[in-house]
N, C-alpha and C. Protein backbone atom coordinates (compact mmCIF):
# COMPACT_ATOMS: atom_id res chain seq x y z
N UNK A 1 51.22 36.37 49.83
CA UNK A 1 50.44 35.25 49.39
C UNK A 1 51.33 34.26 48.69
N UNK A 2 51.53 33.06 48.89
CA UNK A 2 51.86 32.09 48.80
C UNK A 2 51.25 31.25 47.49
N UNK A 3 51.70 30.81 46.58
CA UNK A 3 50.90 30.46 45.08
C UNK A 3 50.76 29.02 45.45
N UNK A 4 50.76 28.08 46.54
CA UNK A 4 51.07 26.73 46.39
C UNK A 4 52.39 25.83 46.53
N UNK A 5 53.34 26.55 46.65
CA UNK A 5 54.36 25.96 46.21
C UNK A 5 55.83 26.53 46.84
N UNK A 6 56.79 25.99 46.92
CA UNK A 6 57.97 27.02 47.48
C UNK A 6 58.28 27.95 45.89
N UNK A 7 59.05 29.24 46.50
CA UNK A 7 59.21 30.38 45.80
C UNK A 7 58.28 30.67 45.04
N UNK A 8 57.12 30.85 44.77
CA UNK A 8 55.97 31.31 44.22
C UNK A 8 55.43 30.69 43.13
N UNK A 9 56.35 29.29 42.82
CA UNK A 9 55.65 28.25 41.57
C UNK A 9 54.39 27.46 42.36
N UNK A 10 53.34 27.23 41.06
CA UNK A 10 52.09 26.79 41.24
C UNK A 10 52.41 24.94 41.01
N UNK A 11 51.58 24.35 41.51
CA UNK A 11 51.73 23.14 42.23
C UNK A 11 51.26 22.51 40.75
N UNK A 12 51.86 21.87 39.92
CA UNK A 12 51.12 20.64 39.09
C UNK A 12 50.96 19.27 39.03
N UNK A 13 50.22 19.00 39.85
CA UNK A 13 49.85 17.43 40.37
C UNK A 13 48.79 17.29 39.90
N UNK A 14 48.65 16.26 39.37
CA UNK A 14 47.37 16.21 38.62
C UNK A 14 45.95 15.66 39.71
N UNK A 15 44.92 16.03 39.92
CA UNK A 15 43.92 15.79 40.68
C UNK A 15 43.10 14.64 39.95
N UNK A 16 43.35 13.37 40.79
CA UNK A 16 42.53 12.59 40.00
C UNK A 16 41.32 12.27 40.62
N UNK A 17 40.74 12.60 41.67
CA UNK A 17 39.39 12.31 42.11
C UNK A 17 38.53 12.46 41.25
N UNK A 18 37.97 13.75 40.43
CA UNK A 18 36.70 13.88 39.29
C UNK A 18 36.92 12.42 38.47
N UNK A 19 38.19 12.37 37.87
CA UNK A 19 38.79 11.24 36.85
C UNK A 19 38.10 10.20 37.54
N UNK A 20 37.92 9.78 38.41
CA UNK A 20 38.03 8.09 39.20
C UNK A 20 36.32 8.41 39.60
N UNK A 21 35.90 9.91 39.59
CA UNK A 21 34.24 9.68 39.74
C UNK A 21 33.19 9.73 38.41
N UNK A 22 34.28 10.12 37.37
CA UNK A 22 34.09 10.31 36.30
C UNK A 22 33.86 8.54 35.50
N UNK A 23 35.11 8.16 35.97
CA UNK A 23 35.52 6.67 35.44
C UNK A 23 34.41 5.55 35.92
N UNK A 24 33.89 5.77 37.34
CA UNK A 24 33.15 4.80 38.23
C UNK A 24 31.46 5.17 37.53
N UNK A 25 31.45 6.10 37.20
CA UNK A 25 29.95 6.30 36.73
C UNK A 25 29.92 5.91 35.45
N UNK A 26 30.80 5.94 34.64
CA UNK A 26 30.32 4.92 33.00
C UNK A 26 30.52 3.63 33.42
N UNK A 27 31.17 3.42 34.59
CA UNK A 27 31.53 1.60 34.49
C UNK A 27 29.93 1.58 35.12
N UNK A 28 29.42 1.83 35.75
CA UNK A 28 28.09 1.39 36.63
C UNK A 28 26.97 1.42 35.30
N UNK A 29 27.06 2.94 34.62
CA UNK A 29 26.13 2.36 33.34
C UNK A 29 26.16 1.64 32.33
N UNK A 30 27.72 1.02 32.20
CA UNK A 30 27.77 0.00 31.44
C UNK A 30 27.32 -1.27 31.88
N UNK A 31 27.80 -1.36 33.25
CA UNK A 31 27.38 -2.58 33.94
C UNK A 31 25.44 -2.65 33.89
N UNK A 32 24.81 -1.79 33.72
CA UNK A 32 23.31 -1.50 33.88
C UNK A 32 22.92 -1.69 32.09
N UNK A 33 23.69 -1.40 31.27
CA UNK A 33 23.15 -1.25 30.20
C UNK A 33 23.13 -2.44 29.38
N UNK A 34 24.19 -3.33 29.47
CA UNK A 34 24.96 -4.57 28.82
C UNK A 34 23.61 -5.75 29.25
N UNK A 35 23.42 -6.00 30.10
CA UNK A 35 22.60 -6.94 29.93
C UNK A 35 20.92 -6.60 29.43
N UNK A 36 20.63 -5.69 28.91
CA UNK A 36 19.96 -5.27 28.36
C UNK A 36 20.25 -5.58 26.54
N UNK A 37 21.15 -5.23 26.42
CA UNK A 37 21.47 -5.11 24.80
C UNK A 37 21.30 -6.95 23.92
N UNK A 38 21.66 -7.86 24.79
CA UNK A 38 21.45 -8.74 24.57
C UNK A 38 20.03 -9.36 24.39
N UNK A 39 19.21 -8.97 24.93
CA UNK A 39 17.84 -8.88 24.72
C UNK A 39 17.61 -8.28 23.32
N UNK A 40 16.78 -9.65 22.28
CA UNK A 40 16.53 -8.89 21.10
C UNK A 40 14.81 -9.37 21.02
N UNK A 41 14.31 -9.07 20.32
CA UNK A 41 12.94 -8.74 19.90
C UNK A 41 12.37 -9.95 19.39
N UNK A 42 11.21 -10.59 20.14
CA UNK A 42 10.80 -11.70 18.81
C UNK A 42 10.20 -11.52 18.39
N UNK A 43 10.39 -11.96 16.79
CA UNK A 43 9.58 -11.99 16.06
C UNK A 43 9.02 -12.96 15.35
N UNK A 44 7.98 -12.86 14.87
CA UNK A 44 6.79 -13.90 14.78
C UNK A 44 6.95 -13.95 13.15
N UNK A 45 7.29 -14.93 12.46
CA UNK A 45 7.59 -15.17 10.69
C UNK A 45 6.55 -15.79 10.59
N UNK A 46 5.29 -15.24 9.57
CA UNK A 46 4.21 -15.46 8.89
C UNK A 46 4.97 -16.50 8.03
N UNK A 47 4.11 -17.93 7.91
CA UNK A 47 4.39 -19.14 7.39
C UNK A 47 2.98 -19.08 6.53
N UNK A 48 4.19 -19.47 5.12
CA UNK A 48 3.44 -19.33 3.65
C UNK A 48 2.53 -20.74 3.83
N UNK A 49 0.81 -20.55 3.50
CA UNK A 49 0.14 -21.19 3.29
C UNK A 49 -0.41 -21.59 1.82
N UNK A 50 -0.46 -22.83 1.49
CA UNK A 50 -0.62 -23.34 0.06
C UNK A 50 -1.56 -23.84 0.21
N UNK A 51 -2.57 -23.30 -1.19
CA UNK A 51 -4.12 -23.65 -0.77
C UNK A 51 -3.88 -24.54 -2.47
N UNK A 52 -4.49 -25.48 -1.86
CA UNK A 52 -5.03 -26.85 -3.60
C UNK A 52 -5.64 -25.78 -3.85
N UNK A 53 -7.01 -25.60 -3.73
CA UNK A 53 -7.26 -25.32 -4.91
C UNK A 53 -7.99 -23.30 -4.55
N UNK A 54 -7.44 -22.55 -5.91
CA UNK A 54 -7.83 -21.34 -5.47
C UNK A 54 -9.42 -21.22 -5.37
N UNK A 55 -9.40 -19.45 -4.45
CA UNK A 55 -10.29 -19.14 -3.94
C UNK A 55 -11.59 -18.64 -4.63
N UNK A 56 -13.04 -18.63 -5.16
CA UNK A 56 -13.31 -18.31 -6.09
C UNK A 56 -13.72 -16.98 -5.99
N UNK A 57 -13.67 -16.03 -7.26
CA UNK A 57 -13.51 -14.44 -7.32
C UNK A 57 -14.99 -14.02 -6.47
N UNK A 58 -14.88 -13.18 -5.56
CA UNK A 58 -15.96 -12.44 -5.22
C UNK A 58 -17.12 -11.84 -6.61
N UNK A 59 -18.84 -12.48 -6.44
CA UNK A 59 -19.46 -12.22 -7.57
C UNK A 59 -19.55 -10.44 -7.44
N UNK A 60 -19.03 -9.82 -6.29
CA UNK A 60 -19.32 -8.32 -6.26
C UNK A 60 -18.40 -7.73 -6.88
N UNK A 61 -17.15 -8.30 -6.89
CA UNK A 61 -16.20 -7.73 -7.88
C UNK A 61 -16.60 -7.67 -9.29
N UNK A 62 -16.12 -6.48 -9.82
CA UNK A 62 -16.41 -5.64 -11.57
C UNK A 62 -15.03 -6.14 -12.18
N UNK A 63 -15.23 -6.72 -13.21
CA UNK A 63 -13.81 -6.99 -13.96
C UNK A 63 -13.94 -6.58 -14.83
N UNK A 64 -13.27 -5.18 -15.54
CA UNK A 64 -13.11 -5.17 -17.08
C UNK A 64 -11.81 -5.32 -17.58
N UNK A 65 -11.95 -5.92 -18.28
CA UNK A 65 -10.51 -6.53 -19.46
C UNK A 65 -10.67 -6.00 -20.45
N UNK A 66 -9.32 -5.20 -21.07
CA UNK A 66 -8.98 -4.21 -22.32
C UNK A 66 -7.48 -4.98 -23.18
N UNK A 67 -8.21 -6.14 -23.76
CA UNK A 67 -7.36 -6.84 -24.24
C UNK A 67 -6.14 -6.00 -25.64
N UNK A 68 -5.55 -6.36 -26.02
CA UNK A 68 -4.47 -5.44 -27.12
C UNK A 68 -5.08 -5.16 -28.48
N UNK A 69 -6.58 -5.69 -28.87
CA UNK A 69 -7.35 -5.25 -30.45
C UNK A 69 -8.32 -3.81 -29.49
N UNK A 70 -7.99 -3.55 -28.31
CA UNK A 70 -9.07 -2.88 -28.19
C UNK A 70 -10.31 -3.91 -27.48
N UNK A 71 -10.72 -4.51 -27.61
CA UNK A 71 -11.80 -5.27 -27.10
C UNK A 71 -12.11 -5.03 -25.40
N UNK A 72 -13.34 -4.75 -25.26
CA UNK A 72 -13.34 -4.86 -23.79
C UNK A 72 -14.27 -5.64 -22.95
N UNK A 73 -14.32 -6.58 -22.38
CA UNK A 73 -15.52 -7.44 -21.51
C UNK A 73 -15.70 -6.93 -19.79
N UNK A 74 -16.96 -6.54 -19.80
CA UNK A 74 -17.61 -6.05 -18.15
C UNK A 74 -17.67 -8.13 -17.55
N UNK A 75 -17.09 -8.38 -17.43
CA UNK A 75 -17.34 -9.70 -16.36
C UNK A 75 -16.68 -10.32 -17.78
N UNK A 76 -18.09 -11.70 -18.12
CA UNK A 76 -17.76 -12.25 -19.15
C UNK A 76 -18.23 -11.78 -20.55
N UNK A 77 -18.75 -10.54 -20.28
CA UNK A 77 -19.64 -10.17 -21.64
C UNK A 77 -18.61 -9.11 -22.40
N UNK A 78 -18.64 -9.38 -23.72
CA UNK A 78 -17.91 -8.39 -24.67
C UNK A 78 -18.93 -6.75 -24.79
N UNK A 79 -18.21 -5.68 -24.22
CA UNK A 79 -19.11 -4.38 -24.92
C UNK A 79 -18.18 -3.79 -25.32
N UNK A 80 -19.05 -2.23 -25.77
CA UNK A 80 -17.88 -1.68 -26.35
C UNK A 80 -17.99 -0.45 -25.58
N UNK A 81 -17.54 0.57 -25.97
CA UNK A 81 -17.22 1.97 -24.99
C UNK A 81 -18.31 2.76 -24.30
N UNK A 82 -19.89 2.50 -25.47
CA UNK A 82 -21.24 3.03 -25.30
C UNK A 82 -21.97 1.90 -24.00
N UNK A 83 -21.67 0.90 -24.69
CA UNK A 83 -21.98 -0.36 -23.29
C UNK A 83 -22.16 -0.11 -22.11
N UNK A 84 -20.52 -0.41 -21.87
CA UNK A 84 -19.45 -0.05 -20.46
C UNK A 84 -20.66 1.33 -19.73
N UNK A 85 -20.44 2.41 -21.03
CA UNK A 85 -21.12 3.51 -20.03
C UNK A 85 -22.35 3.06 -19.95
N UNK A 86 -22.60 2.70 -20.10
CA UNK A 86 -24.64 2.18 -19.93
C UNK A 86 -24.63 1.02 -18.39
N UNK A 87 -23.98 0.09 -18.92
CA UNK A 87 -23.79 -0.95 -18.01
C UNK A 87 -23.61 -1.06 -16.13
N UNK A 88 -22.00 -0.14 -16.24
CA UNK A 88 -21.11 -0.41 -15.30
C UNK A 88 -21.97 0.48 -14.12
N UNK A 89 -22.62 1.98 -14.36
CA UNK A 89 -23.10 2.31 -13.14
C UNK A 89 -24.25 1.58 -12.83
N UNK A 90 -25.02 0.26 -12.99
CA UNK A 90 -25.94 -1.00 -12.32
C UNK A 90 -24.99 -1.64 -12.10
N UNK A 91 -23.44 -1.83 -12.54
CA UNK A 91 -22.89 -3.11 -11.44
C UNK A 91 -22.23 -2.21 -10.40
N UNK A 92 -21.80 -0.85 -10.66
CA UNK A 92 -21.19 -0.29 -9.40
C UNK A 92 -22.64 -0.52 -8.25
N UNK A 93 -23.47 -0.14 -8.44
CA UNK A 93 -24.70 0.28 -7.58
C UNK A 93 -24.92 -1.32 -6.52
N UNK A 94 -24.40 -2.55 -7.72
CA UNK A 94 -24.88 -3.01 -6.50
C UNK A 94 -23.89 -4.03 -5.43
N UNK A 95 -23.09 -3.40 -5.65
CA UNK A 95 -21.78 -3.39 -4.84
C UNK A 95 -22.02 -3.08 -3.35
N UNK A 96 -21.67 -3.47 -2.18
CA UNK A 96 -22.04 -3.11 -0.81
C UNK A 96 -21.25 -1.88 -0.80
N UNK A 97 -21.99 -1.13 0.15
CA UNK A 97 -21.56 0.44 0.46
C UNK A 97 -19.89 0.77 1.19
N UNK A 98 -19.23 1.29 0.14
CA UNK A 98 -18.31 1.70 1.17
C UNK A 98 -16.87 0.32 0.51
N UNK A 99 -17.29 -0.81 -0.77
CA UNK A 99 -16.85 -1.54 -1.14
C UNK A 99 -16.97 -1.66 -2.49
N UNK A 100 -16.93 -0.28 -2.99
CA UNK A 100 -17.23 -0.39 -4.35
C UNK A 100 -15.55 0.20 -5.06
N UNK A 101 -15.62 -1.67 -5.50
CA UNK A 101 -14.62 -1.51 -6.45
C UNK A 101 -14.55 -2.25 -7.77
N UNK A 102 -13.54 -1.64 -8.83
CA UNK A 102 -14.01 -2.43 -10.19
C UNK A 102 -11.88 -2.33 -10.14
N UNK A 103 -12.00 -3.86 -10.97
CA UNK A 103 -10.50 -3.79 -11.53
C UNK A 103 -10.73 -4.46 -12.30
N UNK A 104 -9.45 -3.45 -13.24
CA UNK A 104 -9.18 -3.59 -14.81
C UNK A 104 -7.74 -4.28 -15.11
N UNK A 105 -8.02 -5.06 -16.12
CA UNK A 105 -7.09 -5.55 -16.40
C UNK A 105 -6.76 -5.21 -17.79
N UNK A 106 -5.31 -4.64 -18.31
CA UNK A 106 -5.35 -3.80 -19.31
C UNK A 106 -3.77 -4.76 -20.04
N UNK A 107 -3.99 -5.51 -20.87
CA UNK A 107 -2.87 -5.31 -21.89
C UNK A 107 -1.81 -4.83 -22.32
N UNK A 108 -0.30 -5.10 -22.34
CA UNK A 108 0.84 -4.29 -22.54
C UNK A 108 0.37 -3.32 -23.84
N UNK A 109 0.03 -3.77 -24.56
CA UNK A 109 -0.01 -3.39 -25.99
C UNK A 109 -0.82 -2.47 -26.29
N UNK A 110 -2.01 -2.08 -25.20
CA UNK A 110 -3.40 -1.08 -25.52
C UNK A 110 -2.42 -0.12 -25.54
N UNK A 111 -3.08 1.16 -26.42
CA UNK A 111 -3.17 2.57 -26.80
C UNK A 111 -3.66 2.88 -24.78
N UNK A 112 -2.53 3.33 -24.75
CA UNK A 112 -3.06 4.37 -23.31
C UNK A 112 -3.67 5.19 -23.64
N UNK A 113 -4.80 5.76 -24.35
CA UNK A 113 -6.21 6.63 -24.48
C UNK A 113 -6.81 6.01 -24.41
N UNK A 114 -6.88 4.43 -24.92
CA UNK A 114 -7.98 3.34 -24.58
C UNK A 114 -8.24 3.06 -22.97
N UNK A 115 -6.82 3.28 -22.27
CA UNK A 115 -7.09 3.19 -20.70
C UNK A 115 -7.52 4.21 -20.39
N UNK A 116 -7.54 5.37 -20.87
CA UNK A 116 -7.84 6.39 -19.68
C UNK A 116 -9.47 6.30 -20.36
N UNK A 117 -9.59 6.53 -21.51
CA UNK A 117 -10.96 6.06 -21.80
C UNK A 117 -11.92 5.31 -20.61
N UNK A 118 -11.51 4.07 -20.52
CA UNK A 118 -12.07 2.96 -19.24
C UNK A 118 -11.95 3.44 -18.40
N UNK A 119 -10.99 4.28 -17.65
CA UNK A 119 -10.68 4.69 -16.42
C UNK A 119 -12.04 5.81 -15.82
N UNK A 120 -12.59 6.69 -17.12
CA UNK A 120 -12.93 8.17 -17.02
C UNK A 120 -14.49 7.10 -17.09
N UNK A 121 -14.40 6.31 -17.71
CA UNK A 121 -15.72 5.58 -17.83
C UNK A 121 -16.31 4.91 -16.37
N UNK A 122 -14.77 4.55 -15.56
CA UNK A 122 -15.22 3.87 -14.19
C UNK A 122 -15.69 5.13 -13.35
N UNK A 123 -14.53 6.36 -13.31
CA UNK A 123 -15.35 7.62 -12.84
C UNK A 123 -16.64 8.19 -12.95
N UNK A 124 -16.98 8.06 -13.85
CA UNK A 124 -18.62 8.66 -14.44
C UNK A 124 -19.68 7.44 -13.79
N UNK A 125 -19.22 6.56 -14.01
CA UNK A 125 -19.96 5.28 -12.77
C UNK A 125 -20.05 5.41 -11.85
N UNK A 126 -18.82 5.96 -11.06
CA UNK A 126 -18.96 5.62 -9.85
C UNK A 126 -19.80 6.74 -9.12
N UNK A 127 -19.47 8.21 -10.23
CA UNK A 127 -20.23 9.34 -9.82
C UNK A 127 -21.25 9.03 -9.94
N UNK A 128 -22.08 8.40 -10.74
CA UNK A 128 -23.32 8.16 -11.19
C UNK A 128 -24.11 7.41 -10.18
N UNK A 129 -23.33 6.37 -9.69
CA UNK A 129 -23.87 5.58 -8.26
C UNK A 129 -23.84 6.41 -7.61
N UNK A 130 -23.00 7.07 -7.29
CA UNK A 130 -23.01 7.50 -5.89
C UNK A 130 -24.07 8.81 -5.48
N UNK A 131 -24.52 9.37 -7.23
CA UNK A 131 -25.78 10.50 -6.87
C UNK A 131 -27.09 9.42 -6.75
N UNK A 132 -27.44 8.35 -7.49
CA UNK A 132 -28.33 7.61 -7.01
C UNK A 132 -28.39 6.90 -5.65
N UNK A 133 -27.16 6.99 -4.96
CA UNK A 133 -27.21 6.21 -3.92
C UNK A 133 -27.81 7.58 -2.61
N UNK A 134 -26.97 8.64 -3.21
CA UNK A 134 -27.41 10.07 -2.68
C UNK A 134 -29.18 10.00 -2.38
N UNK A 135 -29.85 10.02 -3.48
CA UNK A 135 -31.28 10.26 -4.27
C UNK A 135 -31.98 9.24 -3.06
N UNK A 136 -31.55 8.17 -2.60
CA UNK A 136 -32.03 6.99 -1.72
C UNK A 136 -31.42 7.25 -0.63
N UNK A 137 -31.50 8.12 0.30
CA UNK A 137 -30.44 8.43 1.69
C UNK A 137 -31.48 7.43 2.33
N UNK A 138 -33.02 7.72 2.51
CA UNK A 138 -33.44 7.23 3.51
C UNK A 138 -33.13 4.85 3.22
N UNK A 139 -32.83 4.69 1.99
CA UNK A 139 -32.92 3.52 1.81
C UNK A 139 -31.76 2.66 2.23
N UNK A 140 -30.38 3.52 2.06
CA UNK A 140 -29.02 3.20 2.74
C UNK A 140 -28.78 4.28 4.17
N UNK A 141 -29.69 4.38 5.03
CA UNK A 141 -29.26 4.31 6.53
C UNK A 141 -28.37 5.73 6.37
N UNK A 142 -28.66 6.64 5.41
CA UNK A 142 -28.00 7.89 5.66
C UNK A 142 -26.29 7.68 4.83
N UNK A 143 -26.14 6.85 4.62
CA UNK A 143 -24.57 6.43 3.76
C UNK A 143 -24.73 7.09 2.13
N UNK A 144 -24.01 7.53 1.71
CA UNK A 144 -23.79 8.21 0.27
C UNK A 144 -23.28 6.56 -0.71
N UNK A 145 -22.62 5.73 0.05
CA UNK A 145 -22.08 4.55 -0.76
C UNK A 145 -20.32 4.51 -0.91
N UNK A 146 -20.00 5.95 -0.88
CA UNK A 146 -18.35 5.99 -1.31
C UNK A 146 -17.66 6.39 -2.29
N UNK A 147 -16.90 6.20 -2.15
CA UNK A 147 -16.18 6.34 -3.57
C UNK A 147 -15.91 5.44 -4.51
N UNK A 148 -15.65 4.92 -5.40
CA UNK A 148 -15.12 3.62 -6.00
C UNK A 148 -13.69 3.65 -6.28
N UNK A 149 -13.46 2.40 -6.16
CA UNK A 149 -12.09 2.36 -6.03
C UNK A 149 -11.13 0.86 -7.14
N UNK A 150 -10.30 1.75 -7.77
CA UNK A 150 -10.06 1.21 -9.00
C UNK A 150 -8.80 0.21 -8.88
N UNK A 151 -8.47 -0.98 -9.19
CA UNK A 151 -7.46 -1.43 -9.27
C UNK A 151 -7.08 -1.71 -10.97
N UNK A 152 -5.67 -1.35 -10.97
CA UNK A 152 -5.42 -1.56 -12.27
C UNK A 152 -4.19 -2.72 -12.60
N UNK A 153 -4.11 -3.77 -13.24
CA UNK A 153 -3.08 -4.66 -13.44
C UNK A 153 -2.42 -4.51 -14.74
N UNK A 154 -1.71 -4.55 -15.28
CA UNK A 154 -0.95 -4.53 -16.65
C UNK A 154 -0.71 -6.11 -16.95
N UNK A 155 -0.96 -6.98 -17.89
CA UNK A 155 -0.51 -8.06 -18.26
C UNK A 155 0.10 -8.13 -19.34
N UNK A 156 1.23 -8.77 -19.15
CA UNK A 156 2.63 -8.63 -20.02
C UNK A 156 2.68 -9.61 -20.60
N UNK A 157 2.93 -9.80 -21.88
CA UNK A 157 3.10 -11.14 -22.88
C UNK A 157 4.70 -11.53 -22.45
N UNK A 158 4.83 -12.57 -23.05
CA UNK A 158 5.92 -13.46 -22.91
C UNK A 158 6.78 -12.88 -24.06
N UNK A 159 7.72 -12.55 -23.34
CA UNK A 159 8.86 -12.34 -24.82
C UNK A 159 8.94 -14.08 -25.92
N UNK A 160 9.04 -13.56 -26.72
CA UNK A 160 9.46 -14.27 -27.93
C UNK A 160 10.95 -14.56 -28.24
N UNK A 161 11.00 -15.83 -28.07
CA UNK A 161 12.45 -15.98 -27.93
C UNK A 161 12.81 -16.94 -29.75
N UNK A 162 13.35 -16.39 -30.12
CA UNK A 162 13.73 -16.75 -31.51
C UNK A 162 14.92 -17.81 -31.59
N UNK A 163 14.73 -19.16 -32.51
CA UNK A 163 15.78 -20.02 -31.97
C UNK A 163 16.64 -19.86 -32.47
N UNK A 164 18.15 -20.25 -31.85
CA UNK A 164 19.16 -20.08 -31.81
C UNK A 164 19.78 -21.32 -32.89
N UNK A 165 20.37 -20.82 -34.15
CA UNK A 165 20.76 -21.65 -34.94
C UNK A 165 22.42 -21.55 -35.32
């Protein structure tokens, strides 16, 4: 047996056919892929609209404000903690179903027990609607009403800037 070669050395020539079928198949998917990549995506930039004059607050929206003495107002009316609980489950109730929300607007400066106070106060409301809204299935179309749903804002005073002498 014969290895390839005179006196029994093996032949090293390099075989370049795979190489050149190897080479011809990335050039074809490059050639397939490249004009693709240039293709980018449009996109559509939401253009800021400026309204004169603002929009006025929905009358279904609940506003309570927990100013920094403690003080708290359901809309425009001042109550106090016994109020709120008396009050707020007749304004949750008559909120449309499924849109019951109250936001608070709370003061840098309040005692955070004063918020969770308001907070546990919007809970007990909203539970409270929502077993009366229960109690009336046949009057809301089989709907319980929801959950209520709380937004909370923090309003921050202006630093105090002391003049420079």
């Amino acid at each position: 047996m014969d290895a390839g070669g005179p006196k029994g050395k093996q032949k090293s020539d390099i075989n370049v056919t795979p190489l050149i079928d190897i080479v011809l198949v990335l050039l074809i998917v490059f050639i397939v892929m490249v004009p693709g990549l240039d293709k980018a995506t449009k996109v559509v930039v939401p253009q800021v609209v400026v309204q004169s004059k603002p929009t006025p607050p929905d009358p279904n929206n609940i506003l309570i404000q927990l100013d920094q003495d403690g003080n708290m107002t359901l809309q425009q009316d001042k109550v106090d903690a016994q109020g709120l609980k008396d009050k707020l489950p007749d304004a949750v109730m008559l909120q449309p179903l499924g849109y019951r929300k109250v936001f608070l607007k709370v003061d840098e400066d309040v005692k955070f027990q004063a918020m969770v106070d308001v907070l546990d106060a919007i809970r007990v409301a909203g539970d409270i609607a929502k077993k009366k809204s229960l109690e009336q299935v046949d009057k809301f179309q089989g709907q319980d009403g929801g959950d209520t749903k709380v937004a909370v804002s923090l309003r921050k005073r202006a630093a105090a800037t002391a003049p420079v002498s």
